[in-house]
PDB file of N, CA and C in Angstrom:
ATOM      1  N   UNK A   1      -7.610  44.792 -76.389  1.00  0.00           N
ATOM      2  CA  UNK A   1      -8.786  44.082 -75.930  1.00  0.00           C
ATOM      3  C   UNK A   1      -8.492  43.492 -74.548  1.00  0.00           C
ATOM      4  N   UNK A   2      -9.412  43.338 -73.671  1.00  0.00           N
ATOM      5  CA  UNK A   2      -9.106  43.038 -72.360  1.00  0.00           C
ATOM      6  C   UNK A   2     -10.552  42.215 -72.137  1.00  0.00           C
ATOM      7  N   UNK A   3     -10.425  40.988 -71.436  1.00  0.00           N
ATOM      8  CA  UNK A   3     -11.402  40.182 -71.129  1.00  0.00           C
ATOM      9  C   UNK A   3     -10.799  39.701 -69.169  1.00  0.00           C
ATOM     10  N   UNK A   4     -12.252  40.513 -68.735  1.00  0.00           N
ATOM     11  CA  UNK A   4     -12.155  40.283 -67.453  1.00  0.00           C
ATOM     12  C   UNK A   4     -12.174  38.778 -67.168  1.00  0.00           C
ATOM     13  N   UNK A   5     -11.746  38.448 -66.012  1.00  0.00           N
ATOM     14  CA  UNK A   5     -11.911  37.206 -65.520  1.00  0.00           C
ATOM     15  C   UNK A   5     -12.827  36.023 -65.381  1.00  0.00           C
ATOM     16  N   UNK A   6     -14.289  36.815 -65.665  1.00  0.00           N
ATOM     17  CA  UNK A   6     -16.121  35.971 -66.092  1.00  0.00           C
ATOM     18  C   UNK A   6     -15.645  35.573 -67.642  1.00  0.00           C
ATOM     19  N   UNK A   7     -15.146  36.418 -68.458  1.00  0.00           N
ATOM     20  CA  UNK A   7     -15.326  36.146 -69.341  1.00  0.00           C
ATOM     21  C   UNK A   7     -14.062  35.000 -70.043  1.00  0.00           C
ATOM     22  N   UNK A   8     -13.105  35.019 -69.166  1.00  0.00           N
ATOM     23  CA  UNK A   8     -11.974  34.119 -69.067  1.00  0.00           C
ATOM     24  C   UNK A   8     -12.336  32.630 -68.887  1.00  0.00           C
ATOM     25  N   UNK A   9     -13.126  32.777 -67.444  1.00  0.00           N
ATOM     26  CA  UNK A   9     -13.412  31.062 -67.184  1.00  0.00           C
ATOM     27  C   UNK A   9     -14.871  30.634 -67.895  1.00  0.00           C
ATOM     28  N   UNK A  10     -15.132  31.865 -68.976  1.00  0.00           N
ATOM     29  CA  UNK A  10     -16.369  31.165 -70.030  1.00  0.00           C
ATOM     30  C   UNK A  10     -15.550  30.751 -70.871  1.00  0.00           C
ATOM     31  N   UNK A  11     -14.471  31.083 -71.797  1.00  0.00           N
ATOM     32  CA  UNK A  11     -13.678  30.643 -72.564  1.00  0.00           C
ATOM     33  C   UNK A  11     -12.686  29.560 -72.083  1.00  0.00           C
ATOM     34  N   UNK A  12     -12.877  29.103 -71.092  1.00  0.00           N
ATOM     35  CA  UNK A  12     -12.063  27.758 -70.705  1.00  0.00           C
ATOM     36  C   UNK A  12     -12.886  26.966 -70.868  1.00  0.00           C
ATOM     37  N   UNK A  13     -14.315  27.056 -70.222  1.00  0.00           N
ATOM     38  CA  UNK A  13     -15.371  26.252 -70.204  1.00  0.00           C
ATOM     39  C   UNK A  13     -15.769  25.796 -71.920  1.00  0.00           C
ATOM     40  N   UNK A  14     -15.525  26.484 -72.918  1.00  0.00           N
ATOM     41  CA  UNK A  14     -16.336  25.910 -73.928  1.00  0.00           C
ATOM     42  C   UNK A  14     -15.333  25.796 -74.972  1.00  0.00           C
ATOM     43  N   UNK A  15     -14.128  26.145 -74.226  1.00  0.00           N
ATOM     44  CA  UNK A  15     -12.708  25.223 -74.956  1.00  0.00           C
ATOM     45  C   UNK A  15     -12.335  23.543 -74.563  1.00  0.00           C
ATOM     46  N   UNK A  16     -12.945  23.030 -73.222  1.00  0.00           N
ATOM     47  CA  UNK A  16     -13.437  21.930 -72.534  1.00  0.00           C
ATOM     48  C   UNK A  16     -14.264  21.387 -73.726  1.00  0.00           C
ATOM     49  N   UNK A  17     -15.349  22.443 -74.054  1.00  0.00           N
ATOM     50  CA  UNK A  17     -16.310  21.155 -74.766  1.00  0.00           C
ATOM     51  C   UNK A  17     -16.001  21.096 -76.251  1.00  0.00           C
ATOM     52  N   UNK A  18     -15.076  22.264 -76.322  1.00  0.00           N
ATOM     53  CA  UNK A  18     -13.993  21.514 -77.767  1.00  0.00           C
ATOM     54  C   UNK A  18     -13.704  20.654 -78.059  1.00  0.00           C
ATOM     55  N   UNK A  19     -12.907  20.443 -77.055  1.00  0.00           N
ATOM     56  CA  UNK A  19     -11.589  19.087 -77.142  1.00  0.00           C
ATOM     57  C   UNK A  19     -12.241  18.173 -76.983  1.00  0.00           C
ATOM     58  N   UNK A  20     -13.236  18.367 -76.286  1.00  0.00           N
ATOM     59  CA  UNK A  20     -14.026  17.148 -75.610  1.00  0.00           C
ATOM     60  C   UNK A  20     -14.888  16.471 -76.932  1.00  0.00           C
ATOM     61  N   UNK A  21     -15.531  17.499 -77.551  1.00  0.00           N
ATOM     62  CA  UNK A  21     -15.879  17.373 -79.472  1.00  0.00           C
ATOM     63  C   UNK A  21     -15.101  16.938 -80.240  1.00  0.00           C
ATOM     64  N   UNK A  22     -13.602  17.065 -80.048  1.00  0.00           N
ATOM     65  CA  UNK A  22     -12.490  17.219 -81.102  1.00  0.00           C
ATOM     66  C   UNK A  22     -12.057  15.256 -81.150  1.00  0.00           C
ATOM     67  N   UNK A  23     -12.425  14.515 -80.782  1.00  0.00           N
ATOM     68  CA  UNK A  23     -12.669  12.932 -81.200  1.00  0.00           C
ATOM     69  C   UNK A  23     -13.905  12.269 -82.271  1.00  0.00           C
ATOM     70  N   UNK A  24     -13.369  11.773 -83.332  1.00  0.00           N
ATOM     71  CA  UNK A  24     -14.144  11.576 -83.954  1.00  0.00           C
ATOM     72  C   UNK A  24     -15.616  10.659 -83.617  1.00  0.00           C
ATOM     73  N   UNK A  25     -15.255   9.961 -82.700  1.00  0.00           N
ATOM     74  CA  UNK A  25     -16.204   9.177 -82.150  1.00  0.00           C
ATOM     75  C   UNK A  25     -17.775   9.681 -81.527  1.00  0.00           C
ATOM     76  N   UNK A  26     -16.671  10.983 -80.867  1.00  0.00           N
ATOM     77  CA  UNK A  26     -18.116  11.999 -79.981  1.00  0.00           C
ATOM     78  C   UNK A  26     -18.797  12.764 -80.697  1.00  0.00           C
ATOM     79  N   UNK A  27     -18.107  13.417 -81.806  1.00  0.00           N
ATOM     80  CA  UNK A  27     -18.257  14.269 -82.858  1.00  0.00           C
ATOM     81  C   UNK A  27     -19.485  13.412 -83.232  1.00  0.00           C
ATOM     82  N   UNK A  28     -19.454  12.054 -84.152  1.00  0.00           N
ATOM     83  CA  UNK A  28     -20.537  11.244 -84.387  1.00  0.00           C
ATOM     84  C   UNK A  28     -21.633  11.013 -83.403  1.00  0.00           C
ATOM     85  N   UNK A  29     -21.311  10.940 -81.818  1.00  0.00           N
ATOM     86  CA  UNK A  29     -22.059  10.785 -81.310  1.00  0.00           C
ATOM     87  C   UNK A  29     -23.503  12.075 -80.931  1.00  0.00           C
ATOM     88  N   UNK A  30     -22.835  13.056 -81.322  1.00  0.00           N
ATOM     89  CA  UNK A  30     -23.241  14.174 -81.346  1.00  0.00           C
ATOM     90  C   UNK A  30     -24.516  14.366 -82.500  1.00  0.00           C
ATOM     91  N   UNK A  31     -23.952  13.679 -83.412  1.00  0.00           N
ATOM     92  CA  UNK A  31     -24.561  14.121 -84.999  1.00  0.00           C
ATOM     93  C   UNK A  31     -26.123  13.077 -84.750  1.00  0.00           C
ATOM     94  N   UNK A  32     -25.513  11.497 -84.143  1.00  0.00           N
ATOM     95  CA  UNK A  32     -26.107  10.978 -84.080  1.00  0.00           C
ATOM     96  C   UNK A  32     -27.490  11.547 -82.995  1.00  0.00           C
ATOM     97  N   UNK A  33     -27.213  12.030 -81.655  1.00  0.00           N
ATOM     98  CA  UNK A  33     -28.356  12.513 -80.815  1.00  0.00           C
ATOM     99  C   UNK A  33     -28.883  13.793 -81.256  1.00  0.00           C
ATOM    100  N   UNK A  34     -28.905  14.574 -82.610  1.00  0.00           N
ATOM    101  CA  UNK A  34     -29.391  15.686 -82.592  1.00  0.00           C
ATOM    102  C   UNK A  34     -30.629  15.731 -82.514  1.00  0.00           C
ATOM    103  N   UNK A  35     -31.194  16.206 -82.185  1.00  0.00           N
ATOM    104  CA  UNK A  35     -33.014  16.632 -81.387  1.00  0.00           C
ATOM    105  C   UNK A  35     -33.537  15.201 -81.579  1.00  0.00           C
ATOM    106  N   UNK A  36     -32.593  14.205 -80.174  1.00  0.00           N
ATOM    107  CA  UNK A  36     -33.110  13.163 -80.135  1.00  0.00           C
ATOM    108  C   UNK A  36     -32.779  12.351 -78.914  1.00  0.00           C
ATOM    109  N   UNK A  37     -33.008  11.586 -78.403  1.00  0.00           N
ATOM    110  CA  UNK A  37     -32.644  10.842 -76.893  1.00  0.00           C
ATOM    111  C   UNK A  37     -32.246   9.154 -77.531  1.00  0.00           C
ATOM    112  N   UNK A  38     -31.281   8.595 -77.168  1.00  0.00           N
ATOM    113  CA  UNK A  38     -31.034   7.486 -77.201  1.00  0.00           C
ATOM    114  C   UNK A  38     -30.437   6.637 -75.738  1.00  0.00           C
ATOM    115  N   UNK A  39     -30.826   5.443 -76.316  1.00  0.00           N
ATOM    116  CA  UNK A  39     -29.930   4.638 -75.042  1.00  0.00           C
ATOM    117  C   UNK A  39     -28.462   4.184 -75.492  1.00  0.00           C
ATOM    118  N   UNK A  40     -27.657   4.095 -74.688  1.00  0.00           N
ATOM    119  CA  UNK A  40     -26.096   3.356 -74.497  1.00  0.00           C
ATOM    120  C   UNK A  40     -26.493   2.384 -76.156  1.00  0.00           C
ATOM    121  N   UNK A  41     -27.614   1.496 -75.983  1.00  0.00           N
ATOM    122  CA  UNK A  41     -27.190   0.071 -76.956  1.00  0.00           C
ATOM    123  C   UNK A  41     -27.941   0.792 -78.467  1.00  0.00           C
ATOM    124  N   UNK A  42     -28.938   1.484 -78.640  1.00  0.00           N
ATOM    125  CA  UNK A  42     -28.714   1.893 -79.573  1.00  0.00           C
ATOM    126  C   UNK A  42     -27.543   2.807 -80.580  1.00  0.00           C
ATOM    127  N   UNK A  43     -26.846   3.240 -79.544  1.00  0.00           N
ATOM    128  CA  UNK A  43     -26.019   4.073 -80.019  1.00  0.00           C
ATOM    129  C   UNK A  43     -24.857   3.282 -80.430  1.00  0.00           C
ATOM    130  N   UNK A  44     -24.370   2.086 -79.733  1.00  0.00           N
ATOM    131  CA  UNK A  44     -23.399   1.336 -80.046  1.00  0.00           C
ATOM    132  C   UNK A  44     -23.769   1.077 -81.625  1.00  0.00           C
ATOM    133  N   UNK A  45     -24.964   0.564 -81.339  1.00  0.00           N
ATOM    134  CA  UNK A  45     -25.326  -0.417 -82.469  1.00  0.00           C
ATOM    135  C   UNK A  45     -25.379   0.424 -83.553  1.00  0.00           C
ATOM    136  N   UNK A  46     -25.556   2.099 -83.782  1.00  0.00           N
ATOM    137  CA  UNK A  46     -25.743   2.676 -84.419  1.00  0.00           C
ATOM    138  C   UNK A  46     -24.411   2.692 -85.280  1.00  0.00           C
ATOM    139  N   UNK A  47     -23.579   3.365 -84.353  1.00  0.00           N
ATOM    140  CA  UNK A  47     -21.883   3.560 -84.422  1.00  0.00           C
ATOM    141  C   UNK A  47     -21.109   2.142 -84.839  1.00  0.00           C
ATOM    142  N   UNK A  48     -21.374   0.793 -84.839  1.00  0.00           N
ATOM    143  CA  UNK A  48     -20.686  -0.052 -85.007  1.00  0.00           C
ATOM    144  C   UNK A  48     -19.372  -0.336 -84.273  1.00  0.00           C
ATOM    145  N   UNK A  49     -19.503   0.159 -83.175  1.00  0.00           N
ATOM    146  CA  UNK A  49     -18.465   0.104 -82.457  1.00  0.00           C
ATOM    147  C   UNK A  49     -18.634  -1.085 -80.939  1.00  0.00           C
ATOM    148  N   UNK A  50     -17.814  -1.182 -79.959  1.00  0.00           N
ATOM    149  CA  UNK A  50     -18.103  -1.679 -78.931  1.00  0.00           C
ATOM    150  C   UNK A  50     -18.616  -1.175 -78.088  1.00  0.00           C
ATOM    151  N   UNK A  51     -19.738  -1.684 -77.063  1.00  0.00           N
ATOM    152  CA  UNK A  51     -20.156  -1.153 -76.260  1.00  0.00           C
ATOM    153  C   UNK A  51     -19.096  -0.332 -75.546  1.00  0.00           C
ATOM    154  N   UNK A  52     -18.569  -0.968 -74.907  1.00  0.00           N
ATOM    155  CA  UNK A  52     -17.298  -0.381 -73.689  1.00  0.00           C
ATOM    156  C   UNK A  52     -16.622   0.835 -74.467  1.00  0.00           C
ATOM    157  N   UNK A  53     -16.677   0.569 -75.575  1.00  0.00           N
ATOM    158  CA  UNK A  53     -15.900   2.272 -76.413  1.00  0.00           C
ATOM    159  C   UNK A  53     -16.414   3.429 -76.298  1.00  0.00           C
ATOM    160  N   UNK A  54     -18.103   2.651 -76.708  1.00  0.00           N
ATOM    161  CA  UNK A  54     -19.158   4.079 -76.708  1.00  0.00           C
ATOM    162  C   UNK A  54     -19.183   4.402 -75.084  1.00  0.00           C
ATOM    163  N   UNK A  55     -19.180   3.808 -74.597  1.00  0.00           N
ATOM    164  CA  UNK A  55     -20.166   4.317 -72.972  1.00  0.00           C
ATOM    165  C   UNK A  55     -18.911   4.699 -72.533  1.00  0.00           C
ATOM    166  N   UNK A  56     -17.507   4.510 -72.629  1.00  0.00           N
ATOM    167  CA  UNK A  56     -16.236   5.325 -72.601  1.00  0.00           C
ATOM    168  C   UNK A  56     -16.606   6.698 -72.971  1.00  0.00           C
ATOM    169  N   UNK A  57     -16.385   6.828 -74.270  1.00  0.00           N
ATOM    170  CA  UNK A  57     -16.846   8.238 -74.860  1.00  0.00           C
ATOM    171  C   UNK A  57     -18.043   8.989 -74.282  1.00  0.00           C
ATOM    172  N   UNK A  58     -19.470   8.172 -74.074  1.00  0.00           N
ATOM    173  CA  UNK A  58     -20.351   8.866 -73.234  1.00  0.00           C
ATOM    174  C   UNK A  58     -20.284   9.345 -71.803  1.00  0.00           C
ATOM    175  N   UNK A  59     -19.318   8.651 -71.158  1.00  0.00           N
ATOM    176  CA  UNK A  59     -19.002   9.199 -69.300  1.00  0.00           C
ATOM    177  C   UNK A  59     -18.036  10.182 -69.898  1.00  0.00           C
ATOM    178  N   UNK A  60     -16.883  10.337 -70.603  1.00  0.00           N
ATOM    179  CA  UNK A  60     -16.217  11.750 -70.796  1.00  0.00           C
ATOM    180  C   UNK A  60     -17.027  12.671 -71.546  1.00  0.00           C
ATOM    181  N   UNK A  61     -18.139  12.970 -72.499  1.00  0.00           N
ATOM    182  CA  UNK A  61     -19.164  13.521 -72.766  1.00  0.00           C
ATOM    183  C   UNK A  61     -20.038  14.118 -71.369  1.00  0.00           C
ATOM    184  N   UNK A  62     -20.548  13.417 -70.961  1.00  0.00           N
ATOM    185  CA  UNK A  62     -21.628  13.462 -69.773  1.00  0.00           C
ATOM    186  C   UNK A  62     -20.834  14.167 -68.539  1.00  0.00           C
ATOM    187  N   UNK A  63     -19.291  13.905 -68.268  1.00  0.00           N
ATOM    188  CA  UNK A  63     -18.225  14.201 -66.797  1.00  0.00           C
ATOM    189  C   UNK A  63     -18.169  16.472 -67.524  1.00  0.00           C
ATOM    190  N   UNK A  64     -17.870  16.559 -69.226  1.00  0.00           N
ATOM    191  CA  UNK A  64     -17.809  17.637 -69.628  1.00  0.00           C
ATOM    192  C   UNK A  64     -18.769  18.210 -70.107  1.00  0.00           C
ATOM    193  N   UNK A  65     -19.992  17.828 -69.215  1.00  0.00           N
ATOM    194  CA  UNK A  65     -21.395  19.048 -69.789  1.00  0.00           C
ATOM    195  C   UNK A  65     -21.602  19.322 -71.047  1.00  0.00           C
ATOM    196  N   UNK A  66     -21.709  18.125 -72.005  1.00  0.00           N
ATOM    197  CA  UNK A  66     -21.982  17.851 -73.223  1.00  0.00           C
ATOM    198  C   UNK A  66     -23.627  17.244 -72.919  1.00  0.00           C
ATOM    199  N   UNK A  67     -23.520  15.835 -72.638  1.00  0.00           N
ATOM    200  CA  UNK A  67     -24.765  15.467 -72.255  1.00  0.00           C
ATOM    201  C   UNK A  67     -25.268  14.804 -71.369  1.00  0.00           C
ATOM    202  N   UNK A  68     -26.479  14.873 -70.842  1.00  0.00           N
ATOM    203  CA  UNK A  68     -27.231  14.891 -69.680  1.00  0.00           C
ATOM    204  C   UNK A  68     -27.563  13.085 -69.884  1.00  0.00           C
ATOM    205  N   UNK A  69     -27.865  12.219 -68.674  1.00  0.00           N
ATOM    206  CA  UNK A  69     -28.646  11.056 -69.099  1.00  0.00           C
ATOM    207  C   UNK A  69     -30.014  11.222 -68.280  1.00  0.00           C
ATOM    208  N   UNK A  70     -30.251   9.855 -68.448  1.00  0.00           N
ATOM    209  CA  UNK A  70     -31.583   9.837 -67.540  1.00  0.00           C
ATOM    210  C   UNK A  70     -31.902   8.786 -67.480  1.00  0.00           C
ATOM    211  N   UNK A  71     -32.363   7.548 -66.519  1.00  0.00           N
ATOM    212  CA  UNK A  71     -32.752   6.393 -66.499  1.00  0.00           C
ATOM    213  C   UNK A  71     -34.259   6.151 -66.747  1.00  0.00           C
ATOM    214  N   UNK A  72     -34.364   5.266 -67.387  1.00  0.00           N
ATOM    215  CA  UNK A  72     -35.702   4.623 -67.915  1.00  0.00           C
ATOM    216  C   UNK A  72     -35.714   3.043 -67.528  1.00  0.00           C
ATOM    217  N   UNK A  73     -36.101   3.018 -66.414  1.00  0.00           N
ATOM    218  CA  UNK A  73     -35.821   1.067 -65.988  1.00  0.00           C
ATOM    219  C   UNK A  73     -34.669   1.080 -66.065  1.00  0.00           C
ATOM    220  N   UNK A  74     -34.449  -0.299 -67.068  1.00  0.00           N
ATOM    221  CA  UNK A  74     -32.916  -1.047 -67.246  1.00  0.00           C
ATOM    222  C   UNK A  74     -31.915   0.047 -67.804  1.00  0.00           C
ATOM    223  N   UNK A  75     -32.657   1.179 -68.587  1.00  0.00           N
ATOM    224  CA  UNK A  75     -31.914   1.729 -70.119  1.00  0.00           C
ATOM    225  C   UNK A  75     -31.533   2.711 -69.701  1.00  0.00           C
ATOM    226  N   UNK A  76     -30.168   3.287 -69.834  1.00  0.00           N
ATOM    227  CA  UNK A  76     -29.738   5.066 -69.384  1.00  0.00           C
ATOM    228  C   UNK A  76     -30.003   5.310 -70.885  1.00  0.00           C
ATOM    229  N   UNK A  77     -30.636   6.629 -71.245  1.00  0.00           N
ATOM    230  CA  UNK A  77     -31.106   7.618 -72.574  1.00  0.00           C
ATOM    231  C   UNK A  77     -30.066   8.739 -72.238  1.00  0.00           C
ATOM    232  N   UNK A  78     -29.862   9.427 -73.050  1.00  0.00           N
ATOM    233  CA  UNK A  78     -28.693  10.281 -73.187  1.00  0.00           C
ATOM    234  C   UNK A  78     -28.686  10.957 -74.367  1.00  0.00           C
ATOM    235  N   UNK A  79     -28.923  12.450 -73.751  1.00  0.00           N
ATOM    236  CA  UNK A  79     -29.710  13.687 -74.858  1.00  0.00           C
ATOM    237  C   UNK A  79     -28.219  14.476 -74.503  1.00  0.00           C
ATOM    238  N   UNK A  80     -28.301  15.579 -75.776  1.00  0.00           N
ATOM    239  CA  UNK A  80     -27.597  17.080 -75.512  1.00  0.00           C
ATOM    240  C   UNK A  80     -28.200  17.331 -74.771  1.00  0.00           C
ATOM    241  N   UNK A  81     -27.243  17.846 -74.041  1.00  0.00           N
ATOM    242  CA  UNK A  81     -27.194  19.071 -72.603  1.00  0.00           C
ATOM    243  C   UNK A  81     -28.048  20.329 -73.241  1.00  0.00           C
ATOM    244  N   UNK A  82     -27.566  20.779 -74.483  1.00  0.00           N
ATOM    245  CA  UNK A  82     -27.475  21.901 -74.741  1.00  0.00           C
ATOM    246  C   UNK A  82     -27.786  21.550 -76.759  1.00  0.00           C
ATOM    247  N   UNK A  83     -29.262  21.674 -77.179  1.00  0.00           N
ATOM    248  CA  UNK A  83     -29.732  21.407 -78.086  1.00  0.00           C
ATOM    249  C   UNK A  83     -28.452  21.941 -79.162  1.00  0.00           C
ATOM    250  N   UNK A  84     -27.819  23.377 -78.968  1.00  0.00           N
ATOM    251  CA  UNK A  84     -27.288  24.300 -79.919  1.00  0.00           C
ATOM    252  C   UNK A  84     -25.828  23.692 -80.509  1.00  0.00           C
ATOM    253  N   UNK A  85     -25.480  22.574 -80.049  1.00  0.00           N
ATOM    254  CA  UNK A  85     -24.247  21.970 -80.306  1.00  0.00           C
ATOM    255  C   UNK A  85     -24.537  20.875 -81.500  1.00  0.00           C
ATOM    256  N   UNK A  86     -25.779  20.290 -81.521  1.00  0.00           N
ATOM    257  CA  UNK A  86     -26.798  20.106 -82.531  1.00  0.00           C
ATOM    258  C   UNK A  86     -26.213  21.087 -84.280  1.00  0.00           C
ATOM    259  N   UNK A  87     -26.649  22.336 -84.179  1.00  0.00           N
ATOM    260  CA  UNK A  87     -26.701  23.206 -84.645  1.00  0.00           C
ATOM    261  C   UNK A  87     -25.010  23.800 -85.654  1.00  0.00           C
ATOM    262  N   UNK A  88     -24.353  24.028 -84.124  1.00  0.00           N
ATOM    263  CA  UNK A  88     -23.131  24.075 -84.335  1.00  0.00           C
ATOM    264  C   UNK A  88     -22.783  22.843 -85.631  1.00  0.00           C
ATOM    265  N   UNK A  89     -22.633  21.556 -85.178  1.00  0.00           N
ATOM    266  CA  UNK A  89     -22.068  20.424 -85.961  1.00  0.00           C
ATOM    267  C   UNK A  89     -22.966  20.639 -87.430  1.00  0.00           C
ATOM    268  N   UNK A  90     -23.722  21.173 -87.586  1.00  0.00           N
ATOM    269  CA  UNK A  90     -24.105  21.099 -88.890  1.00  0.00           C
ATOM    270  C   UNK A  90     -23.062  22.208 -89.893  1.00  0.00           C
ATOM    271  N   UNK A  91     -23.005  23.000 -88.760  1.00  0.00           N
ATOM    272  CA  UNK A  91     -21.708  23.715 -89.599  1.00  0.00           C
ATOM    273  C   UNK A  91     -20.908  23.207 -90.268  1.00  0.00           C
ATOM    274  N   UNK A  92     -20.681  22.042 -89.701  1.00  0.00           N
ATOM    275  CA  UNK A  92     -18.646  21.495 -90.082  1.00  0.00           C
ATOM    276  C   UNK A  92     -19.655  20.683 -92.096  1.00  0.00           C
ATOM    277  N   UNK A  93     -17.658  20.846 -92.032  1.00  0.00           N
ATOM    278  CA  UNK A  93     -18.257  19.999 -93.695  1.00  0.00           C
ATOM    279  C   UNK A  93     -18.231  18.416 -93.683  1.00  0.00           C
ATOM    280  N   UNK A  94     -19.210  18.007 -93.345  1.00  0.00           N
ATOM    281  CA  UNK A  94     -19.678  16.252 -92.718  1.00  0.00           C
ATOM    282  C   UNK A  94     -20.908  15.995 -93.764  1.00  0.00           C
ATOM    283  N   UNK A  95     -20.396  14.581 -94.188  1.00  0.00           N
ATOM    284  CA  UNK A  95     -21.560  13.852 -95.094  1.00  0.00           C
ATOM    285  C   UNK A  95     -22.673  13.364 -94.292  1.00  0.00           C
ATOM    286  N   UNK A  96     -23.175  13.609 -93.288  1.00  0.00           N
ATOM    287  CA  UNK A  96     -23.884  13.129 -92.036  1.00  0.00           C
ATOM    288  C   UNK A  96     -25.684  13.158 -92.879  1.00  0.00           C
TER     289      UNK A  96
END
């Protein structure tokens, strides 16, 4: 089998949004935005975690073309990039 060089730096690219998945935190954060838009403070509040943890996890999400934001006034909202990662996570075996 031989994979030219296009098809090389596609398989780097969505080994990126592996690892980048492969934290339990984002993984949740993931489950949590499926075919849905939230802001930074709902999501904290969702997750039970600290702000500064989540919006950590969301700039390395958002820096690896996971997900997109968008400002609304005061509030950044923050959707999948890419609905199908949605999809994907329903795969895994999660009580979600």
């Amino acid at each position: 089998m031989t994979i030219d060089q296009h098809n090389e730096t596609a398989f780097k690219e969505q080994a990126l949004v592996l690892r980048t998945l492969g934290h339990p935190v984002r993984l949740r954060i993931v489950v949590g935005l499926s075919g849905r838009c939230s802001c930074v403070k709902e999501i904290w509040e969702c997750l039970g975690l600290p702000q500064a943890v989540v919006s950590q996890h969301l700039k390395v999400m958002k820096e690896n073309g996971i997900l997109d934001a968008r400002r609304e006034g005061t509030r950044v909202c923050y959707s999948l990039r890419n609905p199908r990662l949605a999809e994907m996570v329903k795969l895994l075996p999660l009580d979600c």
